[in-house]
Protein backbone atom coordinates (compact mmCIF):
# COMPACT_ATOMS: atom_id res chain seq x y z
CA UNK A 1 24.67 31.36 15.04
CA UNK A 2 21.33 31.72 12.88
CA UNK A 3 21.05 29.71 10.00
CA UNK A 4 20.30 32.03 7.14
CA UNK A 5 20.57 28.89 4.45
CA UNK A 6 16.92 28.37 3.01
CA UNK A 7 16.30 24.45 4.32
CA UNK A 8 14.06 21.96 2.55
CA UNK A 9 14.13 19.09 5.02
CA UNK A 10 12.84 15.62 3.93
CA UNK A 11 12.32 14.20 7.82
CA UNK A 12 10.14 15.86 10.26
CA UNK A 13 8.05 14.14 12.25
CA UNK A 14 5.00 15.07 13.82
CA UNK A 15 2.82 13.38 16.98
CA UNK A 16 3.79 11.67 20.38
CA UNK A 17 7.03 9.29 21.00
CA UNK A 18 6.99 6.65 23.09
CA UNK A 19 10.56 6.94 23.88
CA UNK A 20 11.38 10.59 24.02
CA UNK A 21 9.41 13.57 26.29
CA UNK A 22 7.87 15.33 22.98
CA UNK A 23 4.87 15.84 21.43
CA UNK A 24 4.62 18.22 18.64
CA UNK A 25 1.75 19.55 16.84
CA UNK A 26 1.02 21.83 14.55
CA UNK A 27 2.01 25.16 15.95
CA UNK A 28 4.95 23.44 17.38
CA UNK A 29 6.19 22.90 13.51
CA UNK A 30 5.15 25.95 12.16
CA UNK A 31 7.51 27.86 14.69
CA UNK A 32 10.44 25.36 13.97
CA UNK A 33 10.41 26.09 10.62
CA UNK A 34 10.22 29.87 11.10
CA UNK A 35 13.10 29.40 13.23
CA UNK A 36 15.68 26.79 11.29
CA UNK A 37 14.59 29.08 7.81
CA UNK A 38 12.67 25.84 5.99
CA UNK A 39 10.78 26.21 3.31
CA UNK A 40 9.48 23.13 2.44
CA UNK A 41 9.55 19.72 5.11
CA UNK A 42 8.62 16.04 4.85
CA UNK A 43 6.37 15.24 7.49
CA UNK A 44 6.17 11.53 9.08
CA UNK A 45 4.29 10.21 12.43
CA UNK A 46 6.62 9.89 15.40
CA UNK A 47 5.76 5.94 17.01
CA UNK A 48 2.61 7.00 18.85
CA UNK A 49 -0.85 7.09 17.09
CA UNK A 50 0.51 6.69 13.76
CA UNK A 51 -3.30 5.82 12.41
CA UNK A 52 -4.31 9.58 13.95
CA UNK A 53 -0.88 11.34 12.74
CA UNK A 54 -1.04 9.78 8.93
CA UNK A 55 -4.79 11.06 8.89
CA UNK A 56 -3.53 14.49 10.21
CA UNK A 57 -0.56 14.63 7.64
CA UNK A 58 -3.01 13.95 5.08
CA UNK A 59 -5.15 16.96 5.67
CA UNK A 60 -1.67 18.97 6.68
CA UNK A 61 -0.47 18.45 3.41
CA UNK A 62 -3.56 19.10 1.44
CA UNK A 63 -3.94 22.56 3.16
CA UNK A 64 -0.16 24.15 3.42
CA UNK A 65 1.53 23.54 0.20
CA UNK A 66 5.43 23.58 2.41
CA UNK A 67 3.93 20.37 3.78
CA UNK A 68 4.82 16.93 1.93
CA UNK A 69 3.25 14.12 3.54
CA UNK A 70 5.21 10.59 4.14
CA UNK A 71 2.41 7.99 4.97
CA UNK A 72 3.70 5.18 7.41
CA UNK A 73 2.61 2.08 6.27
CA UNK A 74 1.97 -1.14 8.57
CA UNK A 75 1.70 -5.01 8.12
CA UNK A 76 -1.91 -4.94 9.76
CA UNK A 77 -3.91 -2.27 8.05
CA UNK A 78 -2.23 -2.90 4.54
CA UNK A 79 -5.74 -3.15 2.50
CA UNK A 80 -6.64 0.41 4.48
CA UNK A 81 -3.30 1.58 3.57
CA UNK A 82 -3.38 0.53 -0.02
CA UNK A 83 -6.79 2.71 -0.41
CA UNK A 84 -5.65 5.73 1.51
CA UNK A 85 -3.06 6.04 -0.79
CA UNK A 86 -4.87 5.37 -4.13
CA UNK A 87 -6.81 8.49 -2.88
CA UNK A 88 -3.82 10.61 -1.20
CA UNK A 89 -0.80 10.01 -3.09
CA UNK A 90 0.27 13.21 -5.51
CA UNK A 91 -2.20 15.00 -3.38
CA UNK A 92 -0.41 16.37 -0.55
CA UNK A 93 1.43 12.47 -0.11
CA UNK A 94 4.69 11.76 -2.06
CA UNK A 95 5.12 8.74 -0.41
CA UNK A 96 5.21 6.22 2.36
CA UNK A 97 7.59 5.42 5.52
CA UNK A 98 8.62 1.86 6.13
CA UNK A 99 10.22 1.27 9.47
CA UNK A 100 11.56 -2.40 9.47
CA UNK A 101 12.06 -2.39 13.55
CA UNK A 102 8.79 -1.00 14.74
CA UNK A 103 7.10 -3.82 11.85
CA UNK A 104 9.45 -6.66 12.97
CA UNK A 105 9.51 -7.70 9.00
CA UNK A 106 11.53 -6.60 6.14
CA UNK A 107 10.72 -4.30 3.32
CA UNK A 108 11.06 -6.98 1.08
CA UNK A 109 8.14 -8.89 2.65
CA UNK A 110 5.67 -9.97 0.58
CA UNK A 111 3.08 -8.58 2.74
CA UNK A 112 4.22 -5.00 1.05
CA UNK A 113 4.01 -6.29 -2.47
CA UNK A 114 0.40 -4.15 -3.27
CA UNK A 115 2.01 -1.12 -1.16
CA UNK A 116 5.23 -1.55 -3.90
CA UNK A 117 3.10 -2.14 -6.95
CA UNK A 118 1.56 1.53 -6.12
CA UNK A 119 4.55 3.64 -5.29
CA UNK A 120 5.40 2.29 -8.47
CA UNK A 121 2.91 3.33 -10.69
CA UNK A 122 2.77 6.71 -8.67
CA UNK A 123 6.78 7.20 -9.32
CA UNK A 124 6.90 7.69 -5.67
CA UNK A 125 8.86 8.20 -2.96
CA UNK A 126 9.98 5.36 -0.26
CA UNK A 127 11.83 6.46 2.70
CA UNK A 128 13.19 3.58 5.07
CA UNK A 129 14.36 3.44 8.17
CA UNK A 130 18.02 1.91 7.75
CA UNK A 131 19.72 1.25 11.56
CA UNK A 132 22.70 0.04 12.59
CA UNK A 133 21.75 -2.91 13.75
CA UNK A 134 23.55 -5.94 13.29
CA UNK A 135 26.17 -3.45 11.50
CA UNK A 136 24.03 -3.40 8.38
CA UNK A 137 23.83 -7.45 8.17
CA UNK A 138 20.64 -8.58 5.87
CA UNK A 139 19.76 -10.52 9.00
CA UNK A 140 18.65 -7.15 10.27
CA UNK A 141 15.11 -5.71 9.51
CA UNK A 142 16.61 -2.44 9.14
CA UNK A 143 19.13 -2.98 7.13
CA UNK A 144 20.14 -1.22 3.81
CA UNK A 145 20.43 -4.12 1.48
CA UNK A 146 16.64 -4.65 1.49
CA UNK A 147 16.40 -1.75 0.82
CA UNK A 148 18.37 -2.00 -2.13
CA UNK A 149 16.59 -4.49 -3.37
CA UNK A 150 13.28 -2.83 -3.02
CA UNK A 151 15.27 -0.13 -5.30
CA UNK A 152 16.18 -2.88 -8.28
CA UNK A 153 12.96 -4.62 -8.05
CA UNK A 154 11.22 -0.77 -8.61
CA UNK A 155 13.20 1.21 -10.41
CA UNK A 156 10.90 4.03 -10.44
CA UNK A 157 10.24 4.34 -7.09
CA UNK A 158 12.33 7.25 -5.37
CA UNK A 159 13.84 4.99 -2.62
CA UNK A 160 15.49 7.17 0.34
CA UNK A 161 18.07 5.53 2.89
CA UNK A 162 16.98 7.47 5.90
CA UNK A 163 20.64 8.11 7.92
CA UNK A 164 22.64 7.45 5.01
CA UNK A 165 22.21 3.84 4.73
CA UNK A 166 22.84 3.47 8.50
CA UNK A 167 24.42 5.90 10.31
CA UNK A 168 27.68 3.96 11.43
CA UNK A 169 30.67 5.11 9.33
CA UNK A 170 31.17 1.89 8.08
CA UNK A 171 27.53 1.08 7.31
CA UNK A 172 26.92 3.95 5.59
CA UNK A 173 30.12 3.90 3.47
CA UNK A 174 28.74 -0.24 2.47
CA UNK A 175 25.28 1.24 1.79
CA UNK A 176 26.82 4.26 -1.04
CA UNK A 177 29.18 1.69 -2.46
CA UNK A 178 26.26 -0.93 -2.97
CA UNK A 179 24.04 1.74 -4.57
CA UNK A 180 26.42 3.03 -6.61
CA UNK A 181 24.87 1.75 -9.45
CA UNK A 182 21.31 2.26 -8.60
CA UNK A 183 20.20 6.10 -9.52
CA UNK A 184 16.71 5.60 -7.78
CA UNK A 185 18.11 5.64 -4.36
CA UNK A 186 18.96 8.61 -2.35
CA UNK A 187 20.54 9.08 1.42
CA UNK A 188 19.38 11.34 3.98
CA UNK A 189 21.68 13.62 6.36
CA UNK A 190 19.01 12.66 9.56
CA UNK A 191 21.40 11.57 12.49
CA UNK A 192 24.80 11.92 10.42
CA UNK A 193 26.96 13.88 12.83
CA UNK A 194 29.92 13.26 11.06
CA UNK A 195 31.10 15.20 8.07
CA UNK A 196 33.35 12.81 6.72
CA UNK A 197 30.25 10.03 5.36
CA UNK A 198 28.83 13.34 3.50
CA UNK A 199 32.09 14.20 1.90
CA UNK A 200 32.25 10.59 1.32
CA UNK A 201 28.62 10.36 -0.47
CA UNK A 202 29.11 13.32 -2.81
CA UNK A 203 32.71 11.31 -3.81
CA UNK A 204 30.81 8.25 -4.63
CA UNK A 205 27.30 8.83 -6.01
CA UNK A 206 27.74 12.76 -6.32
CA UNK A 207 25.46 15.22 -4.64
CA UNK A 208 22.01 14.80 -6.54
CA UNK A 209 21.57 11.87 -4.39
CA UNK A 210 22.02 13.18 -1.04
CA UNK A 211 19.25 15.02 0.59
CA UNK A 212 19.11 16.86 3.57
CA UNK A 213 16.91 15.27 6.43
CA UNK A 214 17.16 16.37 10.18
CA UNK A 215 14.48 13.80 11.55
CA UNK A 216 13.62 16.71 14.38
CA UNK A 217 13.14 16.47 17.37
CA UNK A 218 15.27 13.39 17.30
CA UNK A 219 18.24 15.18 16.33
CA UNK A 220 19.13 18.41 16.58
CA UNK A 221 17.84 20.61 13.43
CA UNK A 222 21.32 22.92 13.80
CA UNK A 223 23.23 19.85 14.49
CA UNK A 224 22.04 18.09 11.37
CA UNK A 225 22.81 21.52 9.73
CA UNK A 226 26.13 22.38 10.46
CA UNK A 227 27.31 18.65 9.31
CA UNK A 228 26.26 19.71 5.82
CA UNK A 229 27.99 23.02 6.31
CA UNK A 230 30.90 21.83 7.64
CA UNK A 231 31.94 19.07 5.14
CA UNK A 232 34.59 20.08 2.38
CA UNK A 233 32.26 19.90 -0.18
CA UNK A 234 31.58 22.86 -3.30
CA UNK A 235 29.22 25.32 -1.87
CA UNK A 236 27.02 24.12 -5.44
CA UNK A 237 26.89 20.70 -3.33
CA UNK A 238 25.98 21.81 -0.13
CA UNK A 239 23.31 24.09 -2.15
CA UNK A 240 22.28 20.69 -3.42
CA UNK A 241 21.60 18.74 -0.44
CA UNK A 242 20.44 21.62 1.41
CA UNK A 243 17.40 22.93 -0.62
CA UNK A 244 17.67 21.55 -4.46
CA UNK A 245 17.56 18.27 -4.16
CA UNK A 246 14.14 18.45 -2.08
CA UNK A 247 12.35 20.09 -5.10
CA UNK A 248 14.07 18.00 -7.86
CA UNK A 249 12.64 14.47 -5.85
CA UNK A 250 8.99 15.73 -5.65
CA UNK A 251 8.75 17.61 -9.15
């Protein structure tokens, strides 16, 4: 079945893995797009080269306007970091990617303090990496309470739970009950394969605050798809996650 829903997708990555057998460039985006009908993606470095891949999503971004940049910041090059995005963000960048495994620290580090400060002052976006592990417990780098925290210490930051909050029924149902009450986070669809924790989002914190993310080529684009399209939401919701939302978060 073709997907004739017009997709804005806030997780795409671009680069080498280490762990997986891909390594997608360019042309390799430009024809998944054509064929999953986006319009507009979020583009982050897979693990590999992430120095090379942020400078290529930089100049991506700059030169095709469906291309929103998500710099991945890291503990060592923080200084370079914090200048790259002085110059970058609201150019082509809308924001950073934190991933607490890969940085063995947690986003609430003081280390990431100046990185904070900025995507403050810029109103923009955060997207972390929220796992599983440890089901969710703060012991966990990855888990969503610091990133919750990040949200109340900066409430103008756009903070996005990357697999709604964790991924794990349970986790992610924790993660949209603890943010209830904080409107500057947001959950994305990457790696949900269940229905149910969407239906159970757009109960809790209502649409507006889900966005869709299929963090391709780790999950299947259609996959990440049809567990929007299947949920027993309003058809205005699904048009919400699906494509609104995406435009509303970067305007």
């Amino acid at each position: 079945m073709v997907v004739k829903q017009r997709i804005n997708d806030i997780h795409v990555h671009l680069g080498k893995s280490s762990i997986i057998n891909q390594h997608l460039k360019l042309e390799d985006l430009l024809k998944f797009r054509k064929k999953s009908n986006i319009e507009n993606f979020a583009l982050i470095s897979l693990d590999c080269e992430i120095s090379k891949n942020n400078k290529s999503i930089i100049r991506l971004s700059k030169k095709h306007k469906f291309i929103h940049g998500l710099y991945w910041i890291r503990k060592e090059r923080i200084p370079n970091d914090i200048d790259i995005l002085k110059k970058t963000l609201g150019d082509g960048i809308i924001g950073v990617k934190f991933h607490g495994v890969f940085e063995n620290k947690k986003v609430t580090s003081k280390i990431y303090d100046p990185i904070m400060k900025l995507l403050q002052e810029k109103k923009a976006v955060l997207l972390i990496h929220c796992g599983r592990f440890k089901d969710g417990s703060p012991s966990s780098n990855s888990s969503f309470v610091h990133a919750l925290k990040i949200a109340k210490k900066y409430p103008k930051i756009k903070v996005i739970l990357a697999h709604m909050g964790g991924n794990d029924t349970s986790i992610v149902k924790k993660a949209i009950n603890a943010a209830r009450n904080i409107p500057n986070t947001f959950f994305d669809t990457s790696g949900i394969s269940t229905p149910y924790r969407i239906e159970y989002g757009v109960q809790v914190i209502g649409a507006k605050r889900i966005l869709f993310g299929s963090d391709f080529p780790w999950c299947s684009h259609r996959g990440m798809y049809f567990g929007v399209e299947d949920a027993l939401i309003s058809k205005k919701d699904k048009e919400l996650i699906l494509n609104k939302n995406f435009l509303n978060l970067i305007s």
